[in-house]
C-alpha atoms as a PDB file:
ATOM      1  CA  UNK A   1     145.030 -14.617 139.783  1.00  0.00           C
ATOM      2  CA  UNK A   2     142.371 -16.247 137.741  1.00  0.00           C
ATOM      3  CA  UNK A   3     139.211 -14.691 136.097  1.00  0.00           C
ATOM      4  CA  UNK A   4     136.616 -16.521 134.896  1.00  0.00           C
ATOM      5  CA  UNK A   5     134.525 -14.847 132.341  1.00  0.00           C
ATOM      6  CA  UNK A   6     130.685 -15.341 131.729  1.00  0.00           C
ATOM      7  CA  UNK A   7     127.654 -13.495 130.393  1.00  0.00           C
ATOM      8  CA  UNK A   8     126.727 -10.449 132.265  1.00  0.00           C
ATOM      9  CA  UNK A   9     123.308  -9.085 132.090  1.00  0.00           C
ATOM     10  CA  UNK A  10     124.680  -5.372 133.436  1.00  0.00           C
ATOM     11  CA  UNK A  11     127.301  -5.897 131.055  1.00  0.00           C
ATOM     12  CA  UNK A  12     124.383  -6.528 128.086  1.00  0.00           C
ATOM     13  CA  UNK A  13     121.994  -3.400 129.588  1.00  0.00           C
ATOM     14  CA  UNK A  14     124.995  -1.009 129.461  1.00  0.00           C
ATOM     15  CA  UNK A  15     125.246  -2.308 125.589  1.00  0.00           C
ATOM     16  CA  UNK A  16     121.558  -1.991 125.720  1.00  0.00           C
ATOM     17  CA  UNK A  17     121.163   0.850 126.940  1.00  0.00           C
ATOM     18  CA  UNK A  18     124.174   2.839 124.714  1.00  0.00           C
ATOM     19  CA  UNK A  19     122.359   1.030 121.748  1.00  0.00           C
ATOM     20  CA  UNK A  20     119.354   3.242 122.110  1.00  0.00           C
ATOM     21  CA  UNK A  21     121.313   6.527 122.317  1.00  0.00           C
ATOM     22  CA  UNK A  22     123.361   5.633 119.748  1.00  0.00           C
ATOM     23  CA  UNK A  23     120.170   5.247 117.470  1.00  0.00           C
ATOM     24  CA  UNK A  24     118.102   8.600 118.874  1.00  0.00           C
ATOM     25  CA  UNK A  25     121.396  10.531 117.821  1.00  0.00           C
ATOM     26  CA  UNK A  26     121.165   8.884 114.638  1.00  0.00           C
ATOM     27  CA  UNK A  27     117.327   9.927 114.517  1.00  0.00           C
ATOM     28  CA  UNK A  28     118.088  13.193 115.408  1.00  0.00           C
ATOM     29  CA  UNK A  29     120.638  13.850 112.885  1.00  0.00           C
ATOM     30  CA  UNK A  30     118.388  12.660 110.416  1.00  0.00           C
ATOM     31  CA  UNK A  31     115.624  14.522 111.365  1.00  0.00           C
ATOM     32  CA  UNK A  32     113.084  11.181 111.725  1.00  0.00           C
ATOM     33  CA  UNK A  33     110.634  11.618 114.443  1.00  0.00           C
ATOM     34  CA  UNK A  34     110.631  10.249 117.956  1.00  0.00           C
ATOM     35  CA  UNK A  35     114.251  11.213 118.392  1.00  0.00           C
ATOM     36  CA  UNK A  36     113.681  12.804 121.632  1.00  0.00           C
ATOM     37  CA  UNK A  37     111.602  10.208 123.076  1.00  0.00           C
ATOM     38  CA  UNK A  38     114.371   7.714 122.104  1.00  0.00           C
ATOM     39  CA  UNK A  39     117.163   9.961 123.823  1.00  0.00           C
ATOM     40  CA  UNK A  40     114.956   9.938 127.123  1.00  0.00           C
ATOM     41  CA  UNK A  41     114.436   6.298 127.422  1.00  0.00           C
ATOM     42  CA  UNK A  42     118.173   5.530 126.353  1.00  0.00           C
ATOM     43  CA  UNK A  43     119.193   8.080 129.166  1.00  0.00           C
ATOM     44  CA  UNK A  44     116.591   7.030 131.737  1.00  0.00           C
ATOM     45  CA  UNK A  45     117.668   3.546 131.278  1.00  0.00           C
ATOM     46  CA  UNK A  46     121.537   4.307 131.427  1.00  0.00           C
ATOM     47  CA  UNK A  47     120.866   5.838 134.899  1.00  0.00           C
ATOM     48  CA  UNK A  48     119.273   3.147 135.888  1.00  0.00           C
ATOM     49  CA  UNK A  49     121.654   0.656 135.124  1.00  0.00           C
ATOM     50  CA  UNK A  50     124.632   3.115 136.335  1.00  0.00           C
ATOM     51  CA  UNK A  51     122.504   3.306 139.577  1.00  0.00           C
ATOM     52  CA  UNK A  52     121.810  -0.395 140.108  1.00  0.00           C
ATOM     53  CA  UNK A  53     125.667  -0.882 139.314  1.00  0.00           C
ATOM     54  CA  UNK A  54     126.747   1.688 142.368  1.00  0.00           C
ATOM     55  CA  UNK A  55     125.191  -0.359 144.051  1.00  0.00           C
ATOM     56  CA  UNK A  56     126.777  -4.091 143.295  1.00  0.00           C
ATOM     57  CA  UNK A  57     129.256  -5.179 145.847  1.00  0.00           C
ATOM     58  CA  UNK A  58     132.590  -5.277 144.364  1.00  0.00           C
ATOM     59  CA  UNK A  59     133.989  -8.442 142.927  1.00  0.00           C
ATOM     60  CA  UNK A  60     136.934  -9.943 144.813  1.00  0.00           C
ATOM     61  CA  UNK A  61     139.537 -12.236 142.863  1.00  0.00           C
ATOM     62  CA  UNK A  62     141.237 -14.794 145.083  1.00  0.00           C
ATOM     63  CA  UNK A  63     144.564 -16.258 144.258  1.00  0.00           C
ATOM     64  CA  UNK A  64     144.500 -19.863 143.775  1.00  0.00           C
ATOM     65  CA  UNK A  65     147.370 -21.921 143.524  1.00  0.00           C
ATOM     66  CA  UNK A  66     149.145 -22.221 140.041  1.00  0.00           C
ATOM     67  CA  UNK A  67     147.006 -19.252 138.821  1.00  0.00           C
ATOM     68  CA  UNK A  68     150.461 -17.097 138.605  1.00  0.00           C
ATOM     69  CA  UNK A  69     153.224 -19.133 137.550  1.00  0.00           C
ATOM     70  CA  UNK A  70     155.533 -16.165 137.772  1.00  0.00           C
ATOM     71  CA  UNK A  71     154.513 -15.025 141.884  1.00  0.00           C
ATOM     72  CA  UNK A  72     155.197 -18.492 142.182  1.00  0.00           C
ATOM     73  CA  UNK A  73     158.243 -18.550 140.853  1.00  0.00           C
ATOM     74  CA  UNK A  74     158.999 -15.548 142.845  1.00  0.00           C
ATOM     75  CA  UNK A  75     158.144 -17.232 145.607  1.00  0.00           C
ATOM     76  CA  UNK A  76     160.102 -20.071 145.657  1.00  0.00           C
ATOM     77  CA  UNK A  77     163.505 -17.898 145.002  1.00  0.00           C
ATOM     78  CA  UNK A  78     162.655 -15.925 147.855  1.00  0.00           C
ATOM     79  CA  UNK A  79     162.390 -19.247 149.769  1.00  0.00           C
ATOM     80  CA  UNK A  80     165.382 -20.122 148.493  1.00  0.00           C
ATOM     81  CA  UNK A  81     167.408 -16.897 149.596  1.00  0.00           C
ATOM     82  CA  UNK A  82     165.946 -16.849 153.021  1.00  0.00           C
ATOM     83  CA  UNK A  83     166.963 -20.726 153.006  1.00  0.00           C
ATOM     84  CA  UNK A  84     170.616 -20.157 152.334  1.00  0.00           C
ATOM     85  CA  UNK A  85     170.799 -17.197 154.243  1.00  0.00           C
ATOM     86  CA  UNK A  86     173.088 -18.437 157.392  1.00  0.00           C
ATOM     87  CA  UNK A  87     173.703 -21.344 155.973  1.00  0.00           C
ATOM     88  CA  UNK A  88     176.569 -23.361 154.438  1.00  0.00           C
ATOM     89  CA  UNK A  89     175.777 -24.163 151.174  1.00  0.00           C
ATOM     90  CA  UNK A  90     176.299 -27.958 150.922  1.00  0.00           C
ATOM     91  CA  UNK A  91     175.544 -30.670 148.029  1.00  0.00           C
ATOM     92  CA  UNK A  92     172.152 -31.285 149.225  1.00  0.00           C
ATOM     93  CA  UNK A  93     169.487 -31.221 146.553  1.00  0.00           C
ATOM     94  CA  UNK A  94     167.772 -28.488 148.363  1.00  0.00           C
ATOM     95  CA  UNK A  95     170.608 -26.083 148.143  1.00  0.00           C
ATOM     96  CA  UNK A  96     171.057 -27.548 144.363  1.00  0.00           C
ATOM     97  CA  UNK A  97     168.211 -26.291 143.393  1.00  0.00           C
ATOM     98  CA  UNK A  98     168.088 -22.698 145.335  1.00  0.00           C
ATOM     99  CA  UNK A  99     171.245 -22.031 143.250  1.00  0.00           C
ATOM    100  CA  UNK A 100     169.893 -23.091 140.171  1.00  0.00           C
ATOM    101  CA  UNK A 101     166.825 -20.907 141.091  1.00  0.00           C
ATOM    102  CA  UNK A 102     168.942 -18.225 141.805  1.00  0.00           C
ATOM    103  CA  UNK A 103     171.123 -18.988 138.902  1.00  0.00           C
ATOM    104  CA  UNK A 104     167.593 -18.122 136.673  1.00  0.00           C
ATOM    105  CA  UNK A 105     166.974 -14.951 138.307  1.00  0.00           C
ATOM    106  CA  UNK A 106     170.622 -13.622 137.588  1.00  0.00           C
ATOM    107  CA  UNK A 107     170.457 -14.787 134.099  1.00  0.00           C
ATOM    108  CA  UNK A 108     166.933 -13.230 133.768  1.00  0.00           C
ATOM    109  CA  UNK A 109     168.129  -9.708 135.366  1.00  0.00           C
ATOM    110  CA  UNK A 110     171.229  -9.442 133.483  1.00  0.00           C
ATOM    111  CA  UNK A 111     169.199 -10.335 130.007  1.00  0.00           C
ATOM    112  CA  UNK A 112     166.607  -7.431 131.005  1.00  0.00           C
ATOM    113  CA  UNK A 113     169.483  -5.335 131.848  1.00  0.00           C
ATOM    114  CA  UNK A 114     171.257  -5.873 128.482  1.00  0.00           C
ATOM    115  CA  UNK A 115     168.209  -5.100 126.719  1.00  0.00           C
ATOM    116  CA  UNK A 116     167.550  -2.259 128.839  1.00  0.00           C
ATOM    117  CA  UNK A 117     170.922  -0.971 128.143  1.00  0.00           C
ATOM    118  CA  UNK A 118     170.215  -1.219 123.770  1.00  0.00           C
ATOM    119  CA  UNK A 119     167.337   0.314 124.198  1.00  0.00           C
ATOM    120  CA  UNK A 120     169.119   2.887 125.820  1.00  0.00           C
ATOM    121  CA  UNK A 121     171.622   3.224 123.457  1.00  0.00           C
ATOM    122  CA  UNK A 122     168.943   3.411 120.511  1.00  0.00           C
ATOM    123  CA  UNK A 123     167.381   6.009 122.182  1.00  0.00           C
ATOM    124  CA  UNK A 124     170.505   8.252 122.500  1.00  0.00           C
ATOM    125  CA  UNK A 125     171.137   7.257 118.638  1.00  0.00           C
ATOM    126  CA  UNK A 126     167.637   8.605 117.799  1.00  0.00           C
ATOM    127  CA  UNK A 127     168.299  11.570 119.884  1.00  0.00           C
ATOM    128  CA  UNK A 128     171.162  12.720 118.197  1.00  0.00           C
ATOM    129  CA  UNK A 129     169.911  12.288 114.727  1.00  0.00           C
ATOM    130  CA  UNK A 130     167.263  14.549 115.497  1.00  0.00           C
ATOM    131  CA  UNK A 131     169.688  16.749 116.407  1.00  0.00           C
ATOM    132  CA  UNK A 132     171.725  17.030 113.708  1.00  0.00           C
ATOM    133  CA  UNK A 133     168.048  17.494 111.568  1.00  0.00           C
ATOM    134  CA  UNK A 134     167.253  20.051 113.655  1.00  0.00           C
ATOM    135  CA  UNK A 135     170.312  21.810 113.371  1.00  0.00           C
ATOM    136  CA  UNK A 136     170.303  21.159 108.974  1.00  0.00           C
ATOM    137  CA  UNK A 137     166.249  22.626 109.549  1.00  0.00           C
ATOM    138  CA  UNK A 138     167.714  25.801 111.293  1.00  0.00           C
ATOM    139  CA  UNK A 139     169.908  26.434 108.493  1.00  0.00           C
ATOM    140  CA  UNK A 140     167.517  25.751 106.308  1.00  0.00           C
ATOM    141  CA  UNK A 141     164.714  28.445 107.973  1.00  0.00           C
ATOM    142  CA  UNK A 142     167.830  30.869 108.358  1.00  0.00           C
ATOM    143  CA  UNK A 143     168.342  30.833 104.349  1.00  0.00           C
ATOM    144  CA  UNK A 144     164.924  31.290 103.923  1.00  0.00           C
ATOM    145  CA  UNK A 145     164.396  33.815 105.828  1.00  0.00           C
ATOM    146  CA  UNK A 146     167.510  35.738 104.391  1.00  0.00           C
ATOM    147  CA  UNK A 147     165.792  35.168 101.132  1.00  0.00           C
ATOM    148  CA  UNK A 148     162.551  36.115 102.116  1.00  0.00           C
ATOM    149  CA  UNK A 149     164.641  39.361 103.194  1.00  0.00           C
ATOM    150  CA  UNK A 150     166.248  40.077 100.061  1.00  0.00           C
ATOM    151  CA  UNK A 151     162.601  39.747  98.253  1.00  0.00           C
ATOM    152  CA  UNK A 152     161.440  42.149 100.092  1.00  0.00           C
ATOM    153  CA  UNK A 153     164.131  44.383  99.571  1.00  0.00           C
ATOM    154  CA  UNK A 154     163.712  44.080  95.656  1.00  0.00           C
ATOM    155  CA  UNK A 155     159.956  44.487  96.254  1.00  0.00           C
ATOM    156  CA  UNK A 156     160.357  48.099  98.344  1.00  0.00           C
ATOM    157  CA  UNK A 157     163.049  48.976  95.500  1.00  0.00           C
ATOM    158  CA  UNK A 158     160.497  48.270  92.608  1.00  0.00           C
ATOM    159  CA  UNK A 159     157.575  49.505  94.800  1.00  0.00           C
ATOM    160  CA  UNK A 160     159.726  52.710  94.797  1.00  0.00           C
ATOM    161  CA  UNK A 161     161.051  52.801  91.495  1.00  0.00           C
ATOM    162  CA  UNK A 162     157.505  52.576  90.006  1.00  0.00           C
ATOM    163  CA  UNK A 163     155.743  54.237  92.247  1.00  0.00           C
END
Protein backbone atom coordinates (compact mmCIF):
# COMPACT_ATOMS: atom_id res chain seq x y z
CA UNK A 1 0.00 0.00 0.00
CA UNK A 2 1.49 3.20 -1.20
CA UNK A 3 1.22 6.77 0.31
CA UNK A 4 2.09 9.59 -1.37
CA UNK A 5 2.92 12.52 0.75
CA UNK A 6 2.34 16.30 -0.11
CA UNK A 7 1.75 19.64 1.58
CA UNK A 8 -1.36 19.86 3.57
CA UNK A 9 -2.89 23.12 4.34
CA UNK A 10 -5.03 21.41 7.50
CA UNK A 11 -1.90 19.86 8.29
CA UNK A 12 -0.09 23.66 8.29
CA UNK A 13 -3.41 25.37 10.26
CA UNK A 14 -3.21 22.68 12.98
CA UNK A 15 0.69 23.87 13.20
CA UNK A 16 -0.79 27.24 12.86
CA UNK A 17 -3.07 27.20 14.98
CA UNK A 18 -0.92 25.28 18.08
CA UNK A 19 1.71 28.04 17.18
CA UNK A 20 -0.47 30.73 18.60
CA UNK A 21 -1.27 28.89 21.87
CA UNK A 22 1.97 27.93 22.29
CA UNK A 23 3.00 31.74 22.23
CA UNK A 24 -0.21 33.19 24.49
CA UNK A 25 1.05 30.56 27.17
CA UNK A 26 4.34 31.94 26.75
CA UNK A 27 2.74 35.56 27.13
CA UNK A 28 0.97 34.58 29.95
CA UNK A 29 3.73 33.17 31.86
CA UNK A 30 5.55 36.16 31.28
CA UNK A 31 3.08 38.40 32.21
CA UNK A 32 3.22 40.56 28.60
CA UNK A 33 -0.11 41.83 27.64
CA UNK A 34 -2.59 40.49 25.13
CA UNK A 35 -2.11 36.99 26.45
CA UNK A 36 -5.70 36.34 26.67
CA UNK A 37 -6.63 37.68 23.43
CA UNK A 38 -3.89 35.43 21.93
CA UNK A 39 -5.30 32.24 23.83
CA UNK A 40 -8.86 33.05 22.28
CA UNK A 41 -7.88 33.36 18.74
CA UNK A 42 -5.40 30.28 19.01
CA UNK A 43 -8.46 28.33 20.53
CA UNK A 44 -11.13 29.76 18.23
CA UNK A 45 -9.02 28.87 15.36
CA UNK A 46 -8.14 25.24 16.63
CA UNK A 47 -11.94 24.60 16.69
CA UNK A 48 -12.27 25.66 13.61
CA UNK A 49 -9.84 23.69 11.97
CA UNK A 50 -10.83 20.52 14.28
CA UNK A 51 -14.41 21.29 12.96
CA UNK A 52 -13.65 21.67 9.26
CA UNK A 53 -11.48 18.38 9.71
CA UNK A 54 -14.74 16.28 11.16
CA UNK A 55 -15.91 17.06 8.43
CA UNK A 56 -13.27 15.81 5.52
CA UNK A 57 -14.20 12.53 4.00
CA UNK A 58 -11.76 9.99 4.98
CA UNK A 59 -8.82 9.18 2.80
CA UNK A 60 -8.86 5.71 1.22
CA UNK A 61 -5.42 3.99 0.22
CA UNK A 62 -5.75 1.54 -2.65
CA UNK A 63 -3.35 -1.27 -3.18
CA UNK A 64 -1.56 -1.09 -6.33
CA UNK A 65 0.43 -3.70 -7.68
CA UNK A 66 4.13 -4.05 -6.43
CA UNK A 67 3.30 -1.56 -3.61
CA UNK A 68 3.81 -4.64 -0.99
CA UNK A 69 6.44 -6.85 -2.05
CA UNK A 70 5.87 -9.02 0.97
CA UNK A 71 1.56 -9.59 0.40
CA UNK A 72 2.88 -10.39 -2.79
CA UNK A 73 5.07 -12.72 -1.88
CA UNK A 74 2.45 -14.12 0.30
CA UNK A 75 0.45 -14.38 -2.37
CA UNK A 76 2.18 -16.27 -4.69
CA UNK A 77 3.04 -19.14 -1.91
CA UNK A 78 -0.46 -19.38 -1.24
CA UNK A 79 -0.90 -19.91 -5.03
CA UNK A 80 1.55 -22.23 -4.90
CA UNK A 81 0.03 -24.46 -1.99
CA UNK A 82 -3.42 -24.38 -3.40
CA UNK A 83 -1.55 -25.39 -6.80
CA UNK A 84 0.04 -28.51 -5.45
CA UNK A 85 -2.69 -29.35 -3.38
CA UNK A 86 -4.13 -32.67 -5.27
CA UNK A 87 -1.58 -32.76 -7.34
CA UNK A 88 1.49 -34.88 -8.20
CA UNK A 89 4.33 -32.94 -7.90
CA UNK A 90 6.20 -33.40 -11.23
CA UNK A 91 9.48 -31.66 -12.82
CA UNK A 92 7.55 -28.98 -14.35
CA UNK A 93 8.92 -25.50 -13.77
CA UNK A 94 5.72 -24.54 -12.17
CA UNK A 95 5.93 -27.05 -9.42
CA UNK A 96 9.89 -26.08 -9.36
CA UNK A 97 9.28 -23.06 -8.31
CA UNK A 98 6.17 -23.60 -5.71
CA UNK A 99 8.76 -25.74 -3.85
CA UNK A 100 11.36 -23.36 -3.95
CA UNK A 101 8.68 -20.81 -2.76
CA UNK A 102 7.74 -23.00 -0.20
CA UNK A 103 11.26 -23.95 0.48
CA UNK A 104 11.64 -19.83 1.50
CA UNK A 105 8.80 -19.81 3.74
CA UNK A 106 10.13 -22.90 5.80
CA UNK A 107 13.52 -21.47 5.94
CA UNK A 108 12.01 -18.05 6.93
CA UNK A 109 9.67 -19.69 9.80
CA UNK A 110 12.22 -21.86 11.21
CA UNK A 111 14.87 -18.69 11.30
CA UNK A 112 12.00 -16.61 13.20
CA UNK A 113 11.44 -19.56 15.29
CA UNK A 114 15.13 -19.95 16.28
CA UNK A 115 15.31 -16.46 17.13
CA UNK A 116 12.17 -16.59 18.88
CA UNK A 117 13.40 -19.43 20.86
CA UNK A 118 17.00 -17.15 22.07
CA UNK A 119 15.07 -14.61 22.87
CA UNK A 120 13.28 -16.82 24.95
CA UNK A 121 16.02 -18.26 26.50
CA UNK A 122 17.56 -14.67 27.29
CA UNK A 123 14.59 -13.80 28.84
CA UNK A 124 14.50 -16.78 31.29
CA UNK A 125 18.41 -15.94 31.85
CA UNK A 126 17.42 -12.35 32.82
CA UNK A 127 14.71 -13.69 34.92
CA UNK A 128 16.67 -15.70 37.04
CA UNK A 129 19.39 -13.25 37.67
CA UNK A 130 16.96 -11.04 39.06
CA UNK A 131 16.14 -13.59 41.15
CA UNK A 132 19.03 -14.47 42.69
CA UNK A 133 19.44 -10.25 43.29
CA UNK A 134 16.39 -10.25 44.77
CA UNK A 135 16.98 -12.95 46.99
CA UNK A 136 21.00 -11.31 47.95
CA UNK A 137 18.57 -7.74 48.44
CA UNK A 138 16.33 -9.69 50.98
CA UNK A 139 19.22 -10.67 52.91
CA UNK A 140 20.55 -7.65 52.68
CA UNK A 141 17.13 -5.63 54.12
CA UNK A 142 16.91 -8.62 56.71
CA UNK A 143 20.53 -7.60 58.19
CA UNK A 144 19.57 -4.26 58.21
CA UNK A 145 16.77 -4.43 59.77
CA UNK A 146 18.30 -6.75 62.55
CA UNK A 147 20.74 -3.95 62.91
CA UNK A 148 18.43 -1.30 62.91
CA UNK A 149 16.95 -3.58 65.85
CA UNK A 150 19.90 -3.89 67.89
CA UNK A 151 20.35 0.16 67.64
CA UNK A 152 17.44 0.59 69.01
CA UNK A 153 17.93 -1.67 71.68
CA UNK A 154 21.26 0.18 72.73
CA UNK A 155 19.32 3.45 72.29
CA UNK A 156 16.26 2.36 74.94
CA UNK A 157 19.26 0.94 77.19
CA UNK A 158 21.15 4.37 77.15
CA UNK A 159 17.81 6.28 77.04
CA UNK A 160 17.29 4.35 80.34
CA UNK A 161 20.53 4.35 81.81
CA UNK A 162 20.70 8.19 81.57
CA UNK A 163 17.54 9.02 82.02
Amino acid sequence: MAIERKFSLMNFFYGLGAAVILIAALFKFVGWKHADVLFMVGLIGEAIIFLVAGLQPVPRYVDRPGADPAAEQFQLTRESVDALRGKKINSTPESANALRELNLMLNTLNEASRKLDELTERYETQNKEMELQRAEYRKQIESVRTHIEATRKRLNELERSTG
